[in-house]
C-alpha atoms as a PDB file:
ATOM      1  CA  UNK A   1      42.942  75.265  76.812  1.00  0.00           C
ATOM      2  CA  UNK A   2      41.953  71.748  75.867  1.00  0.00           C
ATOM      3  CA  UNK A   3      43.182  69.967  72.906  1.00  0.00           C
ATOM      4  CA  UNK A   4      41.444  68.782  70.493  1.00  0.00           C
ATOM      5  CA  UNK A   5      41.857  64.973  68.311  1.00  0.00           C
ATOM      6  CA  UNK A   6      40.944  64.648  65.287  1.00  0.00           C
ATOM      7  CA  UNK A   7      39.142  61.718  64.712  1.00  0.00           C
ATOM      8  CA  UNK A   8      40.437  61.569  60.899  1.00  0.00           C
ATOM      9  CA  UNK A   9      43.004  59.557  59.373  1.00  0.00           C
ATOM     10  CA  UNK A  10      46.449  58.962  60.939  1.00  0.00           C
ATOM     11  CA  UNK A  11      49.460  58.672  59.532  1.00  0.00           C
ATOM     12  CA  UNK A  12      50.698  56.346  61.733  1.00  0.00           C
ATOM     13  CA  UNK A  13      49.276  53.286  60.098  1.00  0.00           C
ATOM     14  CA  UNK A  14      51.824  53.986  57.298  1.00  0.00           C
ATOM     15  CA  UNK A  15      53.888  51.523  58.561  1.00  0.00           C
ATOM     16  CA  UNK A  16      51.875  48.826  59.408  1.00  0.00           C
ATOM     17  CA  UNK A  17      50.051  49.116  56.247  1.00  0.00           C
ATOM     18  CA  UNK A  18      53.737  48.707  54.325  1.00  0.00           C
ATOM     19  CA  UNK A  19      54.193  45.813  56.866  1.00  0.00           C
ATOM     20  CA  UNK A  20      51.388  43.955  56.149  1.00  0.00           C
ATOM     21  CA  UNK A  21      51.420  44.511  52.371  1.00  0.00           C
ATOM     22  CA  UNK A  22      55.014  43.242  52.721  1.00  0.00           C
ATOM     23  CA  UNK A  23      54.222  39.871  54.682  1.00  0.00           C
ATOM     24  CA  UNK A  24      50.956  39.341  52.015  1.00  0.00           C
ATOM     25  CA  UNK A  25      52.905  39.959  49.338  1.00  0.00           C
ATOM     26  CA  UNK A  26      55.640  37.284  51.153  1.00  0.00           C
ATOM     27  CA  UNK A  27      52.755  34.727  51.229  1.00  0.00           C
ATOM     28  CA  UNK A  28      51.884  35.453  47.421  1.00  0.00           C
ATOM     29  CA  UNK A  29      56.065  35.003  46.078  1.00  0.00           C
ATOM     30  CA  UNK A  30      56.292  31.799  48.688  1.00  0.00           C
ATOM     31  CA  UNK A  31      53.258  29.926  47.215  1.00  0.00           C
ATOM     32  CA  UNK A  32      54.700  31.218  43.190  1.00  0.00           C
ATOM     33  CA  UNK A  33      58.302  30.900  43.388  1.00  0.00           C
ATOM     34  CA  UNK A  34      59.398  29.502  46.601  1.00  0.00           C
ATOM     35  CA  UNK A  35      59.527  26.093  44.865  1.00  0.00           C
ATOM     36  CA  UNK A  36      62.610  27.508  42.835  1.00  0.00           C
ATOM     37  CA  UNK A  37      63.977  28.010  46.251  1.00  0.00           C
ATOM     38  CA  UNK A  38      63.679  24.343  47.026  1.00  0.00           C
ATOM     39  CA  UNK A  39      60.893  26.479  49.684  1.00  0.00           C
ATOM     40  CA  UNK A  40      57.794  25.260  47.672  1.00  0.00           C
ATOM     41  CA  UNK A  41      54.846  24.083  50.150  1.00  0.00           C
ATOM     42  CA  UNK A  42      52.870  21.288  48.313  1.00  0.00           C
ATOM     43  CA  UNK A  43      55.372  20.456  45.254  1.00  0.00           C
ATOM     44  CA  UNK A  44      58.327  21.332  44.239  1.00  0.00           C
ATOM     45  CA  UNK A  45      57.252  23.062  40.714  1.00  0.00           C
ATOM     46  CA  UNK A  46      56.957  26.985  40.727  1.00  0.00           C
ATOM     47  CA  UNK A  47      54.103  28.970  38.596  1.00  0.00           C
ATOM     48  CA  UNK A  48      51.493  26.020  39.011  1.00  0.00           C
ATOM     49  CA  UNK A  49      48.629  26.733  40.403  1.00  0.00           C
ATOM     50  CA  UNK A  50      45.910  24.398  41.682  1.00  0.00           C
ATOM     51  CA  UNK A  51      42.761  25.235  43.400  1.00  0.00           C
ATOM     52  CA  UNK A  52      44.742  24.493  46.944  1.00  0.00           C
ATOM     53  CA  UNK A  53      47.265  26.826  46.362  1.00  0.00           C
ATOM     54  CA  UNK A  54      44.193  29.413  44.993  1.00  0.00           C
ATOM     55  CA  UNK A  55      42.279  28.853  48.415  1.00  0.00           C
ATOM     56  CA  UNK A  56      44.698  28.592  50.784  1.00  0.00           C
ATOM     57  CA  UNK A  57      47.848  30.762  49.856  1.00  0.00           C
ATOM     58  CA  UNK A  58      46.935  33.031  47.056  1.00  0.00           C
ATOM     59  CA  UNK A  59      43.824  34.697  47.620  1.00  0.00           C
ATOM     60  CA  UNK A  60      44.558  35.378  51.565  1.00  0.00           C
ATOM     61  CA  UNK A  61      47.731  36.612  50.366  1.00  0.00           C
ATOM     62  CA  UNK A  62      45.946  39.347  47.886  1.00  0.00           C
ATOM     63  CA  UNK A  63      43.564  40.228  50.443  1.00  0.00           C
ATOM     64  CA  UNK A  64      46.009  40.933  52.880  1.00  0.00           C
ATOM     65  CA  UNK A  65      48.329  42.676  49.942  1.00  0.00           C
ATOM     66  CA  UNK A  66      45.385  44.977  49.160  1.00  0.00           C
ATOM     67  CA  UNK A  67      44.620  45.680  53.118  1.00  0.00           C
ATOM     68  CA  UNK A  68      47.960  46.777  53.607  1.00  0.00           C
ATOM     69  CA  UNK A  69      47.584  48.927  50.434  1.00  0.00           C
ATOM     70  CA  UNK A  70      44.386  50.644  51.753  1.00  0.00           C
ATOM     71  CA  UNK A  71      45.906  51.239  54.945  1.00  0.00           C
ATOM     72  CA  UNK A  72      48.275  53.459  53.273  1.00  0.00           C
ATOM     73  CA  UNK A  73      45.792  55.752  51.822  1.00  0.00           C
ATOM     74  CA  UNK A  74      44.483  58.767  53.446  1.00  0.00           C
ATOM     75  CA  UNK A  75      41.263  57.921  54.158  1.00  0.00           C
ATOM     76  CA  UNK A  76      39.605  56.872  57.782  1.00  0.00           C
ATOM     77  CA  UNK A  77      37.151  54.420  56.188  1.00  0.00           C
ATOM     78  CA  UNK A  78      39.490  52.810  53.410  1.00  0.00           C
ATOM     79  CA  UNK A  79      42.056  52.490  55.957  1.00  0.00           C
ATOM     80  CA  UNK A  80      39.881  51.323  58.660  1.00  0.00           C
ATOM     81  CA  UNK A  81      38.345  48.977  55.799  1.00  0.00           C
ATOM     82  CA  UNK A  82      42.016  47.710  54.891  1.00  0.00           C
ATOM     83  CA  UNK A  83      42.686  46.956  58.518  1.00  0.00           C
ATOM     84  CA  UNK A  84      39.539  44.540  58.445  1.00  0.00           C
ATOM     85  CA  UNK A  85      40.600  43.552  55.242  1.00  0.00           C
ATOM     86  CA  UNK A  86      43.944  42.701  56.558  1.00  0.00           C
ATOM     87  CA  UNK A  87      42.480  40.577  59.243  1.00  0.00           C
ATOM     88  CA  UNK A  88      40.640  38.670  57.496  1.00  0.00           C
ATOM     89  CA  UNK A  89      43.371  37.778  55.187  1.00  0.00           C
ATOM     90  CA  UNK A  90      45.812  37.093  58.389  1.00  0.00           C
ATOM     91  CA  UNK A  91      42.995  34.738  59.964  1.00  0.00           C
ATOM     92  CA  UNK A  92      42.417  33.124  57.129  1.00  0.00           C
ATOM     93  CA  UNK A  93      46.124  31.907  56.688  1.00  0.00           C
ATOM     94  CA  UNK A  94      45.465  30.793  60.425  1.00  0.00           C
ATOM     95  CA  UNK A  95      42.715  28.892  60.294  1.00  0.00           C
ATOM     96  CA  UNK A  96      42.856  27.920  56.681  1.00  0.00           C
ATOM     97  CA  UNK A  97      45.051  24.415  57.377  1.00  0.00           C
ATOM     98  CA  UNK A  98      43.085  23.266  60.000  1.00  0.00           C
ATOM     99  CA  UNK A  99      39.293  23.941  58.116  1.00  0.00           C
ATOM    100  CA  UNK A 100      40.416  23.106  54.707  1.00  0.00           C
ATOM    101  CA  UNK A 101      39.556  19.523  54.652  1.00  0.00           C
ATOM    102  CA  UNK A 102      35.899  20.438  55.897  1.00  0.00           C
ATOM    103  CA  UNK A 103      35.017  22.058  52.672  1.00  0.00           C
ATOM    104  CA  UNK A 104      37.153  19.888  50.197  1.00  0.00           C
ATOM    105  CA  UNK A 105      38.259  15.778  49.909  1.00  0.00           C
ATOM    106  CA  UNK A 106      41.904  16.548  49.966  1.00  0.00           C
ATOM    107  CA  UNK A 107      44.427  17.220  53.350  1.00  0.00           C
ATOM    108  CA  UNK A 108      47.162  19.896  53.601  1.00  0.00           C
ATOM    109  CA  UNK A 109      50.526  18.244  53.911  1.00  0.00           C
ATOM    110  CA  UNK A 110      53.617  19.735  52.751  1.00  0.00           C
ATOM    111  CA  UNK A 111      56.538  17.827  51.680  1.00  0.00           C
ATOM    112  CA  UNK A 112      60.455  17.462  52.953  1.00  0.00           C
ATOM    113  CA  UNK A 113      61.861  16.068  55.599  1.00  0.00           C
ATOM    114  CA  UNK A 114      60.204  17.250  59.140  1.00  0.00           C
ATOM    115  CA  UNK A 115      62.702  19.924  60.021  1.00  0.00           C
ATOM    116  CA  UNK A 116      61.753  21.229  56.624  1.00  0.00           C
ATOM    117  CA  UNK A 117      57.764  20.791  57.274  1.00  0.00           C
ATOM    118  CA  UNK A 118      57.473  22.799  60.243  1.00  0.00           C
ATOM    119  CA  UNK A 119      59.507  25.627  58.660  1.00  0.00           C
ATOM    120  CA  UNK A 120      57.058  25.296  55.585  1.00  0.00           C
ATOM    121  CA  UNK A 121      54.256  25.671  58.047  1.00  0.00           C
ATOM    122  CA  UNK A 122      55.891  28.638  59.907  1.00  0.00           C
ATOM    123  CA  UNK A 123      57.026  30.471  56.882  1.00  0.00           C
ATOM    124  CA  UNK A 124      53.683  29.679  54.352  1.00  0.00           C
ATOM    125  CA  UNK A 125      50.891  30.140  57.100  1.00  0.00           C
ATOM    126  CA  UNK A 126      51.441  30.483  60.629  1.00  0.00           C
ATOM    127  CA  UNK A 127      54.441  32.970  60.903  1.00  0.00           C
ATOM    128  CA  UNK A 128      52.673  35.352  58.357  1.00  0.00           C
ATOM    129  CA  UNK A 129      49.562  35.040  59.419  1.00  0.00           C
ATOM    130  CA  UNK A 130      49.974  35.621  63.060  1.00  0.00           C
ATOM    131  CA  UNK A 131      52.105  38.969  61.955  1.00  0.00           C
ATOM    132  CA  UNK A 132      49.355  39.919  59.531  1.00  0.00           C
ATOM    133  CA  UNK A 133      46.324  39.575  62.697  1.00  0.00           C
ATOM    134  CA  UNK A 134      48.831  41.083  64.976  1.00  0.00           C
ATOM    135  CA  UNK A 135      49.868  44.914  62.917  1.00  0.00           C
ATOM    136  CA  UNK A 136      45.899  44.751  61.308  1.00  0.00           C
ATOM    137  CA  UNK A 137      44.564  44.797  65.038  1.00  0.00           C
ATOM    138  CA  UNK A 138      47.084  47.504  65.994  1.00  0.00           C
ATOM    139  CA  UNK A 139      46.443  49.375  63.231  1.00  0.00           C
ATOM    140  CA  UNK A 140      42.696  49.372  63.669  1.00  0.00           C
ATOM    141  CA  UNK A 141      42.512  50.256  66.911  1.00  0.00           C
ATOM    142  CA  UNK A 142      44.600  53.384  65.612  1.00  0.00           C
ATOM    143  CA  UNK A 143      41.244  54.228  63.651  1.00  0.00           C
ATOM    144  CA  UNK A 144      39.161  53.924  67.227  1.00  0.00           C
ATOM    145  CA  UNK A 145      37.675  56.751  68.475  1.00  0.00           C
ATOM    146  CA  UNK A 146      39.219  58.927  71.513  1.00  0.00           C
ATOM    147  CA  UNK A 147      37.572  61.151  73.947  1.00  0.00           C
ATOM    148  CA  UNK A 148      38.308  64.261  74.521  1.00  0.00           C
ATOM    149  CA  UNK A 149      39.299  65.298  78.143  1.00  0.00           C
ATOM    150  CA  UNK A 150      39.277  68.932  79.088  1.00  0.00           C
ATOM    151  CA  UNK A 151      41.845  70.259  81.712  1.00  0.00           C
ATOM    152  CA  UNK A 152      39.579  72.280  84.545  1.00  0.00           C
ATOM    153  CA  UNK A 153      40.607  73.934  87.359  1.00  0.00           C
ATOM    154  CA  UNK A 154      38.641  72.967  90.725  1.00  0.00           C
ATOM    155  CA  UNK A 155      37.940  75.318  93.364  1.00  0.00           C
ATOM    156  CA  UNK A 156      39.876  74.821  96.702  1.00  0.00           C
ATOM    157  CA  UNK A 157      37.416  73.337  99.148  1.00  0.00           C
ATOM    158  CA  UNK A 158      36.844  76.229 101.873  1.00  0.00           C
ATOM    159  CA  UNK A 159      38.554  74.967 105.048  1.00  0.00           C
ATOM    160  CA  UNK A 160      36.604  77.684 107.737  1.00  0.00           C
ATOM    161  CA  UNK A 161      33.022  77.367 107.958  1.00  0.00           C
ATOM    162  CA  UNK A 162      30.573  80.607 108.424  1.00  0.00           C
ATOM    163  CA  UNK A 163      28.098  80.526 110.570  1.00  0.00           C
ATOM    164  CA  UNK A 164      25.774  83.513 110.151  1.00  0.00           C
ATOM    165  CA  UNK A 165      23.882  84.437 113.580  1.00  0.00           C
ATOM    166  CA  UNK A 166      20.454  84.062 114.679  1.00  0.00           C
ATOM    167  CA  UNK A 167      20.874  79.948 114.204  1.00  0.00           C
END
């Protein structure tokens, strides 16, 4: 008897939704209140928002935040739309240092010594942002469709051969 798979929601993106709701809500408290933490990426003052912190931390980091959210419900297309969601956040923390001064007069340079910079880099952008792309593309191929393979039984092949007469 062949099995059949649904092709509805799964619970198993669960946990990657709570994952990447955790790392986009990581990339929302780093850009408020890491600077209380001496963690702060462009200054050192916490709750002050400019439109650099807006394009680059804080709005990647909600988009991811409500991915992971909608990844959690029980819904193929709202999950499937959080995991895109999700990705887009993630890719956006990638790419957003390196396209930023395309679209605006200013550079993205944190402050610190370099040992300090790099970590700033790793723990604002690159490290959360690489995590968010990676669980989002797991979890969305959990949303792919699957085929469904019936178990058959073959005939044995005949091993003598008939031969009827009068040919």
């Amino acid at each position: 008897m062949a099995r059949r798979r649904s092709t509805t929601w799964t619970p198993k993106t669960i946990p990657f939704g709570f994952l990447i709701a955790l790392l986009g809500g990581w990339v929302i408290a780093a850009a408020l209140v890491g600077p209380l933490f001496n963690f702060g990426f462009f200054n050192d003052t916490s709750w002050q928002f400019s439109t650099k912190q807006w394009e680059t931390q804080l709005i990647p980091g909600i988009v991811a935040l409500v991915g992971g959210f909608m990844l959690m419900t029980p819904s193929r297309g709202g999950g499937a739309l959080g995991a895109l969601l999700a990705f887009a956040g993630g890719g956006w923390l990638i790419v957003c240092p390196i396209l930023y001064p395309l679209w605006s007069s200013g550079t993205i340079h944190p402050y610190g010594s370099q040992g300090m910079q790099a970590l700033r880099w790793i723990g604002h952008f690159y490290g959360p942002g690489g995590l968010i792309l990676y669980f989002a593309g797991y979890a969305l191929g959990l949303f792919s469709r699957r085929t469904v393979v019936q178990d058959t039984q073959v005939a044995e092949p005949q091993t003598q051969r008939t031969v009827s007469p009068g040919t």
